[in-house]
C-alpha atoms as a PDB file:
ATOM      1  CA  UNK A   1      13.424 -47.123 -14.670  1.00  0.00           C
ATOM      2  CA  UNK A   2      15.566 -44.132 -14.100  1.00  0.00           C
ATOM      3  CA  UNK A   3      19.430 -44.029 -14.327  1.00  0.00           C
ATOM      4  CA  UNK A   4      20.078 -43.342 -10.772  1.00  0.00           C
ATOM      5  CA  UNK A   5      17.802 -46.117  -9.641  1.00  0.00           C
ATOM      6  CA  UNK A   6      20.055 -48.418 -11.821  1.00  0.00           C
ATOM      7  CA  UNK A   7      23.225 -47.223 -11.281  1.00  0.00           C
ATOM      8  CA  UNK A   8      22.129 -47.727  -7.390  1.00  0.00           C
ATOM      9  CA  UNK A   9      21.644 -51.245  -8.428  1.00  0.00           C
ATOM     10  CA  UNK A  10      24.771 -51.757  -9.847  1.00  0.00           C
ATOM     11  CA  UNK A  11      26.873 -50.414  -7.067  1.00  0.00           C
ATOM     12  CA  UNK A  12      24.467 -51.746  -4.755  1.00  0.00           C
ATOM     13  CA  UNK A  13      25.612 -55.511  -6.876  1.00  0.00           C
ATOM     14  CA  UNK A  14      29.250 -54.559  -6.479  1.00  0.00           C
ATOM     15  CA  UNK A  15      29.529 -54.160  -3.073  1.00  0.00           C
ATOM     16  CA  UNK A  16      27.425 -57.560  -2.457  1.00  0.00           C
ATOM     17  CA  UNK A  17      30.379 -59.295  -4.364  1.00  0.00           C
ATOM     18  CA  UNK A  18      32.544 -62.546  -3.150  1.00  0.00           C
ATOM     19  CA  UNK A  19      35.485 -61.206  -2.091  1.00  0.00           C
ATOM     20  CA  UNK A  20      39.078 -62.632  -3.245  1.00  0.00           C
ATOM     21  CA  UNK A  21      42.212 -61.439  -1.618  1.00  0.00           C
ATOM     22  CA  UNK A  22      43.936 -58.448  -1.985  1.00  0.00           C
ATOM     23  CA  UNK A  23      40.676 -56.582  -2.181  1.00  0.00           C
ATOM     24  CA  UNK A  24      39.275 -58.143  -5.182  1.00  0.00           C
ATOM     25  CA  UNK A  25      35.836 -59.047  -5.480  1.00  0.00           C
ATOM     26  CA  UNK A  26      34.217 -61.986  -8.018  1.00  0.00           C
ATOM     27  CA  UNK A  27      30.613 -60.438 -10.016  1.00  0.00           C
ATOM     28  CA  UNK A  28      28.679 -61.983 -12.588  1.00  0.00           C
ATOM     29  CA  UNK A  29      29.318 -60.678 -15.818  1.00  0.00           C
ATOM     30  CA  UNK A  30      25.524 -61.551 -16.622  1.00  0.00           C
ATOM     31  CA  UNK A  31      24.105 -59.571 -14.114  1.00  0.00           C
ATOM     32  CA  UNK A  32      26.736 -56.632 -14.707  1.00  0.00           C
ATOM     33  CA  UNK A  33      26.423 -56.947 -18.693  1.00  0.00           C
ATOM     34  CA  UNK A  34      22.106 -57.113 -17.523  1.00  0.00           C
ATOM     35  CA  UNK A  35      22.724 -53.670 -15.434  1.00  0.00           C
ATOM     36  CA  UNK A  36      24.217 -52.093 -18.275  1.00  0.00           C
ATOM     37  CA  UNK A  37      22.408 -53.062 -20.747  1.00  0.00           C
ATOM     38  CA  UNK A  38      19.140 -51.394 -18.077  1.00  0.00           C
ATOM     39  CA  UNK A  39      21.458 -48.147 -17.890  1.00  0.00           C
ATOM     40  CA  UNK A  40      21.501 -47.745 -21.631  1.00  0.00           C
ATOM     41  CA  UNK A  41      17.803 -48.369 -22.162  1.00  0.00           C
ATOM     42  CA  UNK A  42      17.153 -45.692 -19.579  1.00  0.00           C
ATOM     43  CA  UNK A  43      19.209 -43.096 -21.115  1.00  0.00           C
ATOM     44  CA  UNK A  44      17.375 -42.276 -23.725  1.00  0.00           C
ATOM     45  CA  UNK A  45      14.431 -41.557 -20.968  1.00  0.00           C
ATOM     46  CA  UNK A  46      17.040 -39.106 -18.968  1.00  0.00           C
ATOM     47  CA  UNK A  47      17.774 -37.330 -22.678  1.00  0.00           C
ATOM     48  CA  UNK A  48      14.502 -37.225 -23.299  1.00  0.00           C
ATOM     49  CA  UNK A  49      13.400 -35.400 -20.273  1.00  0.00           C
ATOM     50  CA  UNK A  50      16.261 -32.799 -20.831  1.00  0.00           C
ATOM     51  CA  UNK A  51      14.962 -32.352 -24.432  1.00  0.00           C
ATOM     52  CA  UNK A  52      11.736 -31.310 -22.476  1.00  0.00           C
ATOM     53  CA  UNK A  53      13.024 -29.137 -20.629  1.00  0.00           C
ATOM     54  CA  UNK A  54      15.040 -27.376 -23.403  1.00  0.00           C
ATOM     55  CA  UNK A  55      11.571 -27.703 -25.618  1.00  0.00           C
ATOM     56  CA  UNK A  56       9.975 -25.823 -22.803  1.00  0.00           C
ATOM     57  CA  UNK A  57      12.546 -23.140 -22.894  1.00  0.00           C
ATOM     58  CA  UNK A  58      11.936 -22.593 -26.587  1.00  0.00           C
ATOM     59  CA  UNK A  59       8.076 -22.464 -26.113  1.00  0.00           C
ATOM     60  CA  UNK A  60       9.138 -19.810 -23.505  1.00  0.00           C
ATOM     61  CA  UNK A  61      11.492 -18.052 -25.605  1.00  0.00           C
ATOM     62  CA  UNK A  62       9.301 -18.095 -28.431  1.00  0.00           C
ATOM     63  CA  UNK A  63       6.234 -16.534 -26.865  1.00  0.00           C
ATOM     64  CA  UNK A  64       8.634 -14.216 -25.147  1.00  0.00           C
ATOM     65  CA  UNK A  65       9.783 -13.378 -28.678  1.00  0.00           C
ATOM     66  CA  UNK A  66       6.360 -13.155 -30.123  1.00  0.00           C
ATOM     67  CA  UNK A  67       4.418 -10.739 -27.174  1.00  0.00           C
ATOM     68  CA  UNK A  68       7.549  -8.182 -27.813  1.00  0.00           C
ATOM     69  CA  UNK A  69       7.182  -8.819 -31.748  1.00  0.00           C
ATOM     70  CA  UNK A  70       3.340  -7.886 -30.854  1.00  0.00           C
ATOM     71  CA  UNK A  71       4.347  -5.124 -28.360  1.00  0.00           C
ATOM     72  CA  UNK A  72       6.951  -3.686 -31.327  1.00  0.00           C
ATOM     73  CA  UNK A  73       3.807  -4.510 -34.040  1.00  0.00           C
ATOM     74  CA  UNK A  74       1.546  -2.210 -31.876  1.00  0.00           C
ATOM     75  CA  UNK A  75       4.322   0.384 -31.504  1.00  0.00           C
ATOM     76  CA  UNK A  76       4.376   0.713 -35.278  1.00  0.00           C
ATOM     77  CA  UNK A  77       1.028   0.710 -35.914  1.00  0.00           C
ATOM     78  CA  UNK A  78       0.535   3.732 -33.003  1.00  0.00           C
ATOM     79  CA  UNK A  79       3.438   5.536 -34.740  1.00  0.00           C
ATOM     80  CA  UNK A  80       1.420   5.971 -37.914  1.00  0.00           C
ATOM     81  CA  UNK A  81      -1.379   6.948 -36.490  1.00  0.00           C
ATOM     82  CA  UNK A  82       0.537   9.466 -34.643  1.00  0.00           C
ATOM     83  CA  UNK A  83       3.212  10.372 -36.823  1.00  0.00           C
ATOM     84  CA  UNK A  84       2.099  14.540 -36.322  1.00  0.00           C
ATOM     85  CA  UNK A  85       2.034  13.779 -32.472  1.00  0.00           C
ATOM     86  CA  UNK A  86       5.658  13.166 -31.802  1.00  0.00           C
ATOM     87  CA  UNK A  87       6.138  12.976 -27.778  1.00  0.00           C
ATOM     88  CA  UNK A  88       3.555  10.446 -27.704  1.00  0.00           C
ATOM     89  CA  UNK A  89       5.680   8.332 -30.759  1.00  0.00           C
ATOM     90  CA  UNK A  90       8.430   8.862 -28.276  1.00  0.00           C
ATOM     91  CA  UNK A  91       6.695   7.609 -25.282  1.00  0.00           C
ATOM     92  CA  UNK A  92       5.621   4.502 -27.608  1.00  0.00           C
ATOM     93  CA  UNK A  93       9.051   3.205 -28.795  1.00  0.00           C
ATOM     94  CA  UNK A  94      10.882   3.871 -25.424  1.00  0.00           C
ATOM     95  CA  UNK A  95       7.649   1.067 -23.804  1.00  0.00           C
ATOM     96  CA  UNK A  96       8.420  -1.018 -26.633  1.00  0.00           C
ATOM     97  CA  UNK A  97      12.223  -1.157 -26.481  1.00  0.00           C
ATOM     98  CA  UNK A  98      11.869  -1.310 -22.296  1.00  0.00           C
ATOM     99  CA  UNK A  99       9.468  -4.315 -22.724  1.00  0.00           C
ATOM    100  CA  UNK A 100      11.767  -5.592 -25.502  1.00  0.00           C
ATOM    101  CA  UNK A 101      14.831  -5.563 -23.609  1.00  0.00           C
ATOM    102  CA  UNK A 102      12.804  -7.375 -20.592  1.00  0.00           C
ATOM    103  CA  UNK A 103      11.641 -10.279 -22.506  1.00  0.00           C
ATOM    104  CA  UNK A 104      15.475 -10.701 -23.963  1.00  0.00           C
ATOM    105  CA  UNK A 105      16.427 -10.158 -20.579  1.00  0.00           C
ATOM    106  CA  UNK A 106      13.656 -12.891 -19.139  1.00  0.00           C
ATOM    107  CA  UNK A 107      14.445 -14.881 -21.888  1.00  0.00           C
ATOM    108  CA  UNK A 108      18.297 -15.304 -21.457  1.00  0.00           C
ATOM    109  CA  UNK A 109      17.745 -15.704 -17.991  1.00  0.00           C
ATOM    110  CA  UNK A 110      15.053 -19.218 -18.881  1.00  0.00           C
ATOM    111  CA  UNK A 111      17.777 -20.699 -21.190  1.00  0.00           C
ATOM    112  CA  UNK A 112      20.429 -20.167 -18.595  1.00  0.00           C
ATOM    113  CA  UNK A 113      18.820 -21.519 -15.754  1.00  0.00           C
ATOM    114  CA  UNK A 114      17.580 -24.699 -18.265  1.00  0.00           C
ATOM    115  CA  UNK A 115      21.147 -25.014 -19.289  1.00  0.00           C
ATOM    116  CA  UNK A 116      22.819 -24.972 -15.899  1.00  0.00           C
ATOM    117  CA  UNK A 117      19.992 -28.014 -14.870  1.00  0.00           C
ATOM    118  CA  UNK A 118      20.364 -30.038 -18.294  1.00  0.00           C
ATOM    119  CA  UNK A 119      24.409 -29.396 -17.619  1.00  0.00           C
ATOM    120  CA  UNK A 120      23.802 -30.417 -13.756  1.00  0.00           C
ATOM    121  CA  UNK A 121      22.064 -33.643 -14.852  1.00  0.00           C
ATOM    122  CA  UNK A 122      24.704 -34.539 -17.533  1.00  0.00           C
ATOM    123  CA  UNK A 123      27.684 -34.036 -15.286  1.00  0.00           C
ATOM    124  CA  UNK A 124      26.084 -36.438 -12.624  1.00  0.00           C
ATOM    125  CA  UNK A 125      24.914 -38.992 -14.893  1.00  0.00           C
ATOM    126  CA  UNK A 126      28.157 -38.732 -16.109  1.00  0.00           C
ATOM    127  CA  UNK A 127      29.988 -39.032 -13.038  1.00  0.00           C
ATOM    128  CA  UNK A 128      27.862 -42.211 -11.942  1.00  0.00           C
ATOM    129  CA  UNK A 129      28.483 -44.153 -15.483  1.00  0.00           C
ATOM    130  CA  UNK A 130      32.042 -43.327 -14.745  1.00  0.00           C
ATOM    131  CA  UNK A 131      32.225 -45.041 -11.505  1.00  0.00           C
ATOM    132  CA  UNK A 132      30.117 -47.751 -12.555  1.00  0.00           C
ATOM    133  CA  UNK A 133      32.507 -47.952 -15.764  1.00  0.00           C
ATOM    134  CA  UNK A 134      35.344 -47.966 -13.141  1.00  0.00           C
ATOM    135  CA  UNK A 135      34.153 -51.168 -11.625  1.00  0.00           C
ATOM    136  CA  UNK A 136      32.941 -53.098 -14.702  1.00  0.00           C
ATOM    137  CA  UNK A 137      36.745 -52.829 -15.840  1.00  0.00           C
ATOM    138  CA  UNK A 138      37.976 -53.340 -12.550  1.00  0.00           C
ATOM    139  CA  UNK A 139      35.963 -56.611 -12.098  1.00  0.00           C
ATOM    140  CA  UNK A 140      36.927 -57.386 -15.887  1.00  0.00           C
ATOM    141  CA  UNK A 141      40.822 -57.182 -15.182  1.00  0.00           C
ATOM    142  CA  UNK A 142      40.400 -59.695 -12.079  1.00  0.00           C
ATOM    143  CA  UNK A 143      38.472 -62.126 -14.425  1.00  0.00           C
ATOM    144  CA  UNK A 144      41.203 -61.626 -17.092  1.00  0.00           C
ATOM    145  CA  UNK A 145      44.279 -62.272 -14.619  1.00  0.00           C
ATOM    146  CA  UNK A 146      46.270 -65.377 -15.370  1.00  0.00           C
ATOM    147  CA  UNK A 147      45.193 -68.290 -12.652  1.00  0.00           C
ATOM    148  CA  UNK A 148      48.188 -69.900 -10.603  1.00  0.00           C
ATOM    149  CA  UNK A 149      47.238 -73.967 -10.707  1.00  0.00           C
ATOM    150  CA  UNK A 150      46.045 -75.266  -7.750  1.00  0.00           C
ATOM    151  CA  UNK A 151      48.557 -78.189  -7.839  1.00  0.00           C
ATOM    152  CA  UNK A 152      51.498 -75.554  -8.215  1.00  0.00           C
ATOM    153  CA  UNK A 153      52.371 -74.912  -4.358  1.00  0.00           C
ATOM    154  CA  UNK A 154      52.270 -79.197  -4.589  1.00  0.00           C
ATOM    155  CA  UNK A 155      54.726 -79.447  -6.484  1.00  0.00           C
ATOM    156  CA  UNK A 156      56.912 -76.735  -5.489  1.00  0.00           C
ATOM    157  CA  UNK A 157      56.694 -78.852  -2.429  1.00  0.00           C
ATOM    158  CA  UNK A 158      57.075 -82.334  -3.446  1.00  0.00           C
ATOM    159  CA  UNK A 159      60.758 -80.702  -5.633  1.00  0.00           C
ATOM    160  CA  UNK A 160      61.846 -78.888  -2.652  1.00  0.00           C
ATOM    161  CA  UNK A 161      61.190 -82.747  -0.572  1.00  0.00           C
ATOM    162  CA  UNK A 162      62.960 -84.528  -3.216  1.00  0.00           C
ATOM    163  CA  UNK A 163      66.078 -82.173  -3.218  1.00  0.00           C
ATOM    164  CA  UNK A 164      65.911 -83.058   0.382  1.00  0.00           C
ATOM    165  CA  UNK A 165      66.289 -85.965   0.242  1.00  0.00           C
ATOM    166  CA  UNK A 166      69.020 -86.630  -2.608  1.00  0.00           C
ATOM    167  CA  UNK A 167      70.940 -83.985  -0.068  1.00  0.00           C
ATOM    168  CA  UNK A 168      70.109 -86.564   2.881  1.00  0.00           C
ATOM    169  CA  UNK A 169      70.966 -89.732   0.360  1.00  0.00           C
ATOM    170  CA  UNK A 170      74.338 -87.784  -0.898  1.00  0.00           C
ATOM    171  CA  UNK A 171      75.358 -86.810   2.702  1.00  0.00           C
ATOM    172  CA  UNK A 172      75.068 -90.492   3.540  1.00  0.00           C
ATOM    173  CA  UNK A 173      76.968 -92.039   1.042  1.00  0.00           C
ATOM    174  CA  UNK A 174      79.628 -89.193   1.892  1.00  0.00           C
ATOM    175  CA  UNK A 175      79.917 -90.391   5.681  1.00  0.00           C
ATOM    176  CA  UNK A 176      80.106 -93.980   4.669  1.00  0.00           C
ATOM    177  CA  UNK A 177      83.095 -93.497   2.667  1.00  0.00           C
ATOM    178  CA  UNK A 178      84.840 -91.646   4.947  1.00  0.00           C
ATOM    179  CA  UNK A 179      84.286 -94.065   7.575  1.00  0.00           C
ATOM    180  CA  UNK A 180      85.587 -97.148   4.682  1.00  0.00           C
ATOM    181  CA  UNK A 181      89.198 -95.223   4.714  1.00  0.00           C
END
C-alpha cells in the first residue's frame, strides 16, 4: 500500500474523530498507532522505488560512459592507423571529444532530472508524515491532559449552598438578638 494512500487514511481517521470542546477531537490510539505502523511498512516500498530510479540513472550514466569510452577507444585506434594522415586524426578527436562532451552533457542532465523527482518525492512524503506527526501529538497531548472530576462542579456547589446558608443561619441569630435588647 503506498504512503499517500495511508497517510489519506490517517487524515481521513482524524477528521472522522469525536469531537471535545475547544476544538479537540478523541482518536483511538490503536487505530492511529495501526496507521503508523502501515506508513512505516510502506516506506521502505517509496525508498525502494527511488533507489530504482537512481539505479536507472546509473545504468544510463554508465552506458553513456561506456559508448563515449568506445567512441574515444575507436578514436585511438583510427589515430594509429593514421598517425602520417594528420587532418583526418584531427577530424577524429574533435567527433570524439564533441560526442564526449554530449554524453557528459546527457548524462548530467539524467541525474538532475532523477534528483529533482527523488528530491520532489522526499519533500512531500515528508511534508505528509509531518502533518500526520502533527496530529498524532496533538491527539496525544489531549489524552495526556489532567481530567477535572465529574463530581467537582458538585461540590463547588453544595460549599457555595452551605456558606449560604451558615450566612442565612448567622443573619438570623443576629436579628433575634437585636430584637431581645
Amino acid at each position: 500500500m503506498s504512503v499517500y494512500r495511508v497517510l489519506d487514511k490517517l487524515e481521513a481517521y482524524v477528521h472522522e474523530g469525536t469531537w471535545l470542546p475547544a476544538g479537540y477531537r478523541i482518536l483511538s490510539e490503536e487505530r492511529l498507532l495501526e496507521l503508523l505502523e502501515k506508513i512505516r511498512a510502506s516506506l521502505p516500498e517509496e525508498v525502494g522505488r527511488a533507489k530504482v530510479i537512481a539505479k536507472g540513472h546509473e545504468q544510463m550514466m554508465r552506458a553513456a560512459q561506456e559508448k563515449a569510452q568506445a567512441i574515444v577507444d575507436e578514436a585511438a585506434s583510427k589515430h594509429e592507423e593514421l598517425v602520417d594522415e594528420n587532418e583526418i586524426v584531427q577530424r577524429a578527436r574533435t567527433t570524439a571529444d564533441v560526442v564526449l562532451r554530449e554524453a557528459q552533457e546527457r548524462a548530467l542532465g539524467i541525474r538532475e532530472g532523477a534528483d529533482r523527482y527523488a528530491a520532489g518525492v522526499l519533500a512531500e512524503m515528508e511534508n505528509r508524515l509531518a502533518n500526520a506527526l502533527g496530529a498524532v501529538r496533538k491527539g496525544r497531548e489531549l489524552l495526556e491532559r489532567p481530567r477535572v472530576p465529574a463530581d467537582q462542579p458538585l461540590a463547588d456547589a453544595a460549599a457555595k449552598s452551605k456558606r449560604a446558608a451558615f450566612d442565612l443561619q448567622a443573619a438570623a441569630d443576629e436579628t433575634a438578638t437585636l430584637e431581645s435588647v
